[in-house]
N, C-alpha and C. Protein backbone atom coordinates (compact mmCIF):
# COMPACT_ATOMS: atom_id res chain seq x y z
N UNK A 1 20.85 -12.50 11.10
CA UNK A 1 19.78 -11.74 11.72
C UNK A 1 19.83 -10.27 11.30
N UNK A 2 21.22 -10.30 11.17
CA UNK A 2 21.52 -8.32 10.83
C UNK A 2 20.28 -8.13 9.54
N UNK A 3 20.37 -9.05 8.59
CA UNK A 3 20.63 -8.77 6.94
C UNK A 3 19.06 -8.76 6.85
N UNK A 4 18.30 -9.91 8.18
CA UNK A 4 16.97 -9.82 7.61
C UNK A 4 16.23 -8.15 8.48
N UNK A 5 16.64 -7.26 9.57
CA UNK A 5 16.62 -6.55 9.86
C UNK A 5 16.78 -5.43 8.90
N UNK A 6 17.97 -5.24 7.89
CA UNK A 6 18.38 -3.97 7.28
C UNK A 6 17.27 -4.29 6.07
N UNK A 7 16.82 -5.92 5.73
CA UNK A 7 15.71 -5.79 4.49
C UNK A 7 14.40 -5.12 4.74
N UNK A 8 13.97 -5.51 6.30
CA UNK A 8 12.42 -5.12 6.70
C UNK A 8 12.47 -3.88 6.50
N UNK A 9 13.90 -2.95 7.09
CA UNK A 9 13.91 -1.93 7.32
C UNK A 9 14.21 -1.09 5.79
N UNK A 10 14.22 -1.32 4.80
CA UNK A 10 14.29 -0.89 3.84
C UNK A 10 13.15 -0.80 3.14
N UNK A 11 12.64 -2.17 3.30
CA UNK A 11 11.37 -2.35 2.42
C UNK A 11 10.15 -1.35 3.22
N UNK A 12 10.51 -1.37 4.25
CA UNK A 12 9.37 0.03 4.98
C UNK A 12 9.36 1.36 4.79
N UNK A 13 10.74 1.96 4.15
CA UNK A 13 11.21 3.13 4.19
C UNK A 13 10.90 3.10 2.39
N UNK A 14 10.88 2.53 1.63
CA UNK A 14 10.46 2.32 0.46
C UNK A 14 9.21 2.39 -0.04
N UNK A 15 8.22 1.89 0.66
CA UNK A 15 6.87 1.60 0.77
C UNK A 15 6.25 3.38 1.21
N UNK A 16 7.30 3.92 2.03
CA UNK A 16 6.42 5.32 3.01
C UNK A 16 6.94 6.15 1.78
N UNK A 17 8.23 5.92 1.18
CA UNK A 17 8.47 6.96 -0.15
C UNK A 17 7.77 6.99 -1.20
N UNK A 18 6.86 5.93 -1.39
CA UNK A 18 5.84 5.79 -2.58
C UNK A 18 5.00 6.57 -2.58
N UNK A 19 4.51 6.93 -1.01
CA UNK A 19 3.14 7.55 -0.88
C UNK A 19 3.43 8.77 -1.18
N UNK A 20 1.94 9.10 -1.74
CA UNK A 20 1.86 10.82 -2.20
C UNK A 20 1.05 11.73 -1.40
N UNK A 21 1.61 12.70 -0.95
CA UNK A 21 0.59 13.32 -0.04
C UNK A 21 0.15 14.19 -1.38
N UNK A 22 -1.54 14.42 -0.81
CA UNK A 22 -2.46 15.26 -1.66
C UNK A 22 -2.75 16.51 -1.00
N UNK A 23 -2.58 17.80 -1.63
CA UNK A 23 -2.67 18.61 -1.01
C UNK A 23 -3.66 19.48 -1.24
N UNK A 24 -4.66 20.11 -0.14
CA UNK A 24 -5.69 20.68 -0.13
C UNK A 24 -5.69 21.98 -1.39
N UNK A 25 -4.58 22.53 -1.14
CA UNK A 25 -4.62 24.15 -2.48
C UNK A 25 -2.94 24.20 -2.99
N UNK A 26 -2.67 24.67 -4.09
CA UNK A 26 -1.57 24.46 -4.98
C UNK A 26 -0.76 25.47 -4.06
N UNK A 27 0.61 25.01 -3.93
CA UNK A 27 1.74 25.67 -3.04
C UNK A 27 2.28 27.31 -4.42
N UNK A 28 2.59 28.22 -3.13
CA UNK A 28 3.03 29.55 -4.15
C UNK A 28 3.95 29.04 -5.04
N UNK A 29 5.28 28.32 -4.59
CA UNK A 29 5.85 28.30 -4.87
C UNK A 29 6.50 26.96 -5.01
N UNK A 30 7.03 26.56 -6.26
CA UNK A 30 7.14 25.15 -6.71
C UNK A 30 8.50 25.04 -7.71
N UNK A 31 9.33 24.21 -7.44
CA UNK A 31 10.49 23.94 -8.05
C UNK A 31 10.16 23.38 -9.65
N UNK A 32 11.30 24.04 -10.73
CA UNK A 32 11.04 23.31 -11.77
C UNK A 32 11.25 22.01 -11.59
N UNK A 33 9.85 21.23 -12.53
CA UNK A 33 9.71 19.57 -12.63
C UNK A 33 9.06 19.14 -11.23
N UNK A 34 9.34 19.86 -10.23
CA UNK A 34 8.52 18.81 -9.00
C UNK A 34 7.01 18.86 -9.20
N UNK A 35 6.83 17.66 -8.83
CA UNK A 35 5.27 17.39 -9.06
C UNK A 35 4.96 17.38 -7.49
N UNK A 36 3.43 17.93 -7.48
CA UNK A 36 2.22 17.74 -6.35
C UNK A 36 1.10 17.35 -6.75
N UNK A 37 0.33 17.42 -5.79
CA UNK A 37 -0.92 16.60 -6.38
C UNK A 37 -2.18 17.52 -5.05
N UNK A 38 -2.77 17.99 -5.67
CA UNK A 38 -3.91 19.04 -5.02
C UNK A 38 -5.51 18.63 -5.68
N UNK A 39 -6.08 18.79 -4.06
CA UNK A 39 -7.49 18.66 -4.33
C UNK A 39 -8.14 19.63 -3.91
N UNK A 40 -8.48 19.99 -4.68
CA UNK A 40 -9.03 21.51 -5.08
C UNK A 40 -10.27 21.99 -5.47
N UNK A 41 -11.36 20.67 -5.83
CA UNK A 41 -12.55 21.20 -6.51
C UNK A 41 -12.05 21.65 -8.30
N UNK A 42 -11.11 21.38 -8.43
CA UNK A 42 -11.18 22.10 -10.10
C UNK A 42 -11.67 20.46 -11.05
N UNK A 43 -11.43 19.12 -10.71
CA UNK A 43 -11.14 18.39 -11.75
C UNK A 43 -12.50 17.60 -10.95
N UNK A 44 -13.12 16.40 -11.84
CA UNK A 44 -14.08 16.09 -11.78
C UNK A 44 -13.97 14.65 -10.45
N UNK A 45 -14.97 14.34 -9.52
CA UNK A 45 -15.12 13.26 -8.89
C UNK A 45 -13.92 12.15 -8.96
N UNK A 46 -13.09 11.44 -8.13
CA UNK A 46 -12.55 10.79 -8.03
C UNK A 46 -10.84 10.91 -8.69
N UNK A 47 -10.61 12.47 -9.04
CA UNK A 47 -9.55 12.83 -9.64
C UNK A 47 -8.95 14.21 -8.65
N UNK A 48 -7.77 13.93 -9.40
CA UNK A 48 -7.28 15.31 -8.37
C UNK A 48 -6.11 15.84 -9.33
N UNK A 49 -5.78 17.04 -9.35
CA UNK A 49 -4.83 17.78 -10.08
C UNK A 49 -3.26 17.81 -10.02
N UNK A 50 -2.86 16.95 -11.02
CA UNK A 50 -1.29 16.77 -10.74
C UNK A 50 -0.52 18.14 -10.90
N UNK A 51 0.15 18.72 -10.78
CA UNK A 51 0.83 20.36 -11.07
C UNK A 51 2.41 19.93 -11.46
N UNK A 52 2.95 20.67 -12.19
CA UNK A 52 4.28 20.09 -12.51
C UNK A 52 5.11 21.44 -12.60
N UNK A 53 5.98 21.86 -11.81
CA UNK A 53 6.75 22.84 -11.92
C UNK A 53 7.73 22.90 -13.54
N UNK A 54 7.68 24.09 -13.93
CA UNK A 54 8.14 24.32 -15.41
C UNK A 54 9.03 25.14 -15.03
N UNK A 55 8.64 26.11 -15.72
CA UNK A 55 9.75 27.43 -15.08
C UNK A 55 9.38 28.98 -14.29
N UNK A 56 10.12 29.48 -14.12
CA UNK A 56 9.64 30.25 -12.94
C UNK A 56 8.22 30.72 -12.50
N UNK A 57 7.40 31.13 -13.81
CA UNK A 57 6.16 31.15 -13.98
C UNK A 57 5.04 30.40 -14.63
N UNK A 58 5.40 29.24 -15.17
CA UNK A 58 4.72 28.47 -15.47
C UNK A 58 4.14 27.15 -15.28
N UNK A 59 3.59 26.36 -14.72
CA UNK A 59 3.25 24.98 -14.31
C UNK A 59 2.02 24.41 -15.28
N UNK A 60 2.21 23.37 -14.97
CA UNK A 60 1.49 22.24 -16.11
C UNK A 60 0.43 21.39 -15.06
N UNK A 61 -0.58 21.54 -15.48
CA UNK A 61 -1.94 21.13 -14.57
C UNK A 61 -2.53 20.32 -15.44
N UNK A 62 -2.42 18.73 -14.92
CA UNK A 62 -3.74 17.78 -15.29
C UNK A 62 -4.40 17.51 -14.62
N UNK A 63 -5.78 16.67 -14.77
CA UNK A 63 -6.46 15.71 -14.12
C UNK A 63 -5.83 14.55 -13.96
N UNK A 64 -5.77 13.73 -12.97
CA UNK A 64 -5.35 12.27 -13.09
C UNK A 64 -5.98 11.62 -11.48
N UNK A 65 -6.36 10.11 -11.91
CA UNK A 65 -7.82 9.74 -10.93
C UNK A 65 -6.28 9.26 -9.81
N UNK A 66 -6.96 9.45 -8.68
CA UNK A 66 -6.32 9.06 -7.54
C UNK A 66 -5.65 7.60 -7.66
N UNK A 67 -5.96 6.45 -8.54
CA UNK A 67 -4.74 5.19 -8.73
C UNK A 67 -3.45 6.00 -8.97
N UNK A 68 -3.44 6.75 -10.04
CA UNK A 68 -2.50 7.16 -10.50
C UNK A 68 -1.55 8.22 -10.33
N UNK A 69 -2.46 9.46 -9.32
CA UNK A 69 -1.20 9.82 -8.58
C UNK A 69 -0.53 8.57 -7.32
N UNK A 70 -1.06 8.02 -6.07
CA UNK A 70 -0.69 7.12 -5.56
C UNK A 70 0.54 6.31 -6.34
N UNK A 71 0.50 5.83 -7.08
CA UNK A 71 1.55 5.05 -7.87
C UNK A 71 2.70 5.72 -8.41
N UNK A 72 1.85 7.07 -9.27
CA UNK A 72 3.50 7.54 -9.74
C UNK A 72 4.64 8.45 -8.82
N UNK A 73 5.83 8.18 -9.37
CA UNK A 73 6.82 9.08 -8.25
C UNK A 73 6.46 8.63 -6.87
């Protein structure tokens, strides 16, 4: 009974780490390599702007359609 308990309970805590929160406007401040994902009005209908921390002053901004942030990371 333990073992099928610690699986449910994993596979739930797994499932909530997938999700990506989307965030209304790009944060000041962002660690190199961490990714967010902001909706912003900059990228076209059904897409939203991935941001990728580089280095202290620089970040890397695509488009990518909402399947695909959801899924990655």
């Amino acid at each position: 009974m333990r073992t099928i308990v610690l699986c449910v309970g994993f596979l739930s805590f797994a499932g909530s780490a997938a999700a990506q929160t989307i965030l209304s406007r790009e944060p000041h401040t962002l660690n190199p390599f961490a990714v967010v994902y902001v909706q912003g009005g900059n990228c076209s209908v059904g897409k939203v702007m991935k941001v990728t921390g580089m280095d202290r002053r620089q970040r890397k901004r695509t488009c990518v359609t909402l399947d695909t942030a959801s899924v990655a990371h």
